[in-house]
Protein backbone atom coordinates (compact mmCIF):
# COMPACT_ATOMS: atom_id res chain seq x y z
CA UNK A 1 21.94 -71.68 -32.65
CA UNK A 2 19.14 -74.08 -34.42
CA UNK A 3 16.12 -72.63 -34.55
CA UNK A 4 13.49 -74.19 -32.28
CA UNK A 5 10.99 -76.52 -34.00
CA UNK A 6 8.05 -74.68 -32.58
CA UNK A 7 9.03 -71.80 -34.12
CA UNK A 8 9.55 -73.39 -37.51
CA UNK A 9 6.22 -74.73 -37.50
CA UNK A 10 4.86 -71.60 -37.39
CA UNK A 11 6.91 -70.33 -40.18
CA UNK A 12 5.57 -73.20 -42.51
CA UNK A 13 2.08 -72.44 -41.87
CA UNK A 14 1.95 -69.15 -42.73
CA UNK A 15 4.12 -69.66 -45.76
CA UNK A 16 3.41 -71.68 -49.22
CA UNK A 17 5.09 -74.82 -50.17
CA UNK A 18 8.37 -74.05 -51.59
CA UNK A 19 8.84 -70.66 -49.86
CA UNK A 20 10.96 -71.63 -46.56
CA UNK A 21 14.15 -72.51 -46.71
CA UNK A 22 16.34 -73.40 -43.88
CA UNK A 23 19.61 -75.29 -44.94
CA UNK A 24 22.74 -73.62 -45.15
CA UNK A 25 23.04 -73.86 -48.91
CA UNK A 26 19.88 -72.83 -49.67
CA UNK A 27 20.07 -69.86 -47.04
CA UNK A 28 23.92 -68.80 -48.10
CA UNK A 29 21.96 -67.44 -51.60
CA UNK A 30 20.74 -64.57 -49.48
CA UNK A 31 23.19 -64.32 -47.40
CA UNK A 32 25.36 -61.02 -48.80
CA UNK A 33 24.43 -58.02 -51.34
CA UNK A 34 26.48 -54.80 -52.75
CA UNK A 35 27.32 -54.14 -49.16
CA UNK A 36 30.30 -55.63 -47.06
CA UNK A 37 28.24 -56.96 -44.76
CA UNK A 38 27.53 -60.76 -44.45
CA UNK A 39 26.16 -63.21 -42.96
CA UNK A 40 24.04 -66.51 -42.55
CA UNK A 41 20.42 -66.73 -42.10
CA UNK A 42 18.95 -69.63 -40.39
CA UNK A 43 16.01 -69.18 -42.36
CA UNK A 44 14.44 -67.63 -45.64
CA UNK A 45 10.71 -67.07 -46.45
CA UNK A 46 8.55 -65.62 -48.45
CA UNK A 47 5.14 -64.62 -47.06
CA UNK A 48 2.37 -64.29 -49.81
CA UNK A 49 -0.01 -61.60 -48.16
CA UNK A 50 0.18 -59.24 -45.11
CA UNK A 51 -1.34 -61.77 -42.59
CA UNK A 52 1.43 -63.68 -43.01
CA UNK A 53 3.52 -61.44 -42.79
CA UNK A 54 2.21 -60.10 -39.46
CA UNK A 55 1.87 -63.72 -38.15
CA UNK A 56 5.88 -64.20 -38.76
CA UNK A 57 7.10 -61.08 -37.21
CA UNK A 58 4.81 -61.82 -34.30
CA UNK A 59 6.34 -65.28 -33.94
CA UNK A 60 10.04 -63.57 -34.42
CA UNK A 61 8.74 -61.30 -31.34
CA UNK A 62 7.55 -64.21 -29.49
CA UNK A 63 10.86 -66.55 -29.74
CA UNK A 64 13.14 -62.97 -29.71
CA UNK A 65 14.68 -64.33 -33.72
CA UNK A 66 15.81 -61.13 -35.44
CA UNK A 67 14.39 -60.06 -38.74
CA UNK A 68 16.31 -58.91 -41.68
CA UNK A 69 14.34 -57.30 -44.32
């Protein structure tokens, strides 16, 4: 499933330069721990403050994208 460009665009504005990743190789890096469990993210951020962070789960919520924490 490719995320849908709407969505993206929301992602980058509430996220700095160099802080959203979305191709496979640079989302397989954070794709597995110490657990078993794996898999691959279509996307990887990094919000800088709270409203950001509030912004991006609301757009999750709005386009029904899970969030891994």
């Amino acid at each position: 499933m490719k995320l849908p460009d709407e969505f993206l665009t929301i992602l980058a504005k509430h996220t700095a330069q160099g802080q959203l990743f979305t191709s496979p190789e640079d989302c397989a890096r954070y794709s597995h721990d110490d657990s078993r469990h794996e898999g691959l993210a279509k996307a990887v951020l990094f919000p800088e403050s709270h409203d950001d962070v509030v912004q991006i789960i609301s757009a999750c919520n709005q386009f029904t994208i899970p969030v891994v924490a």
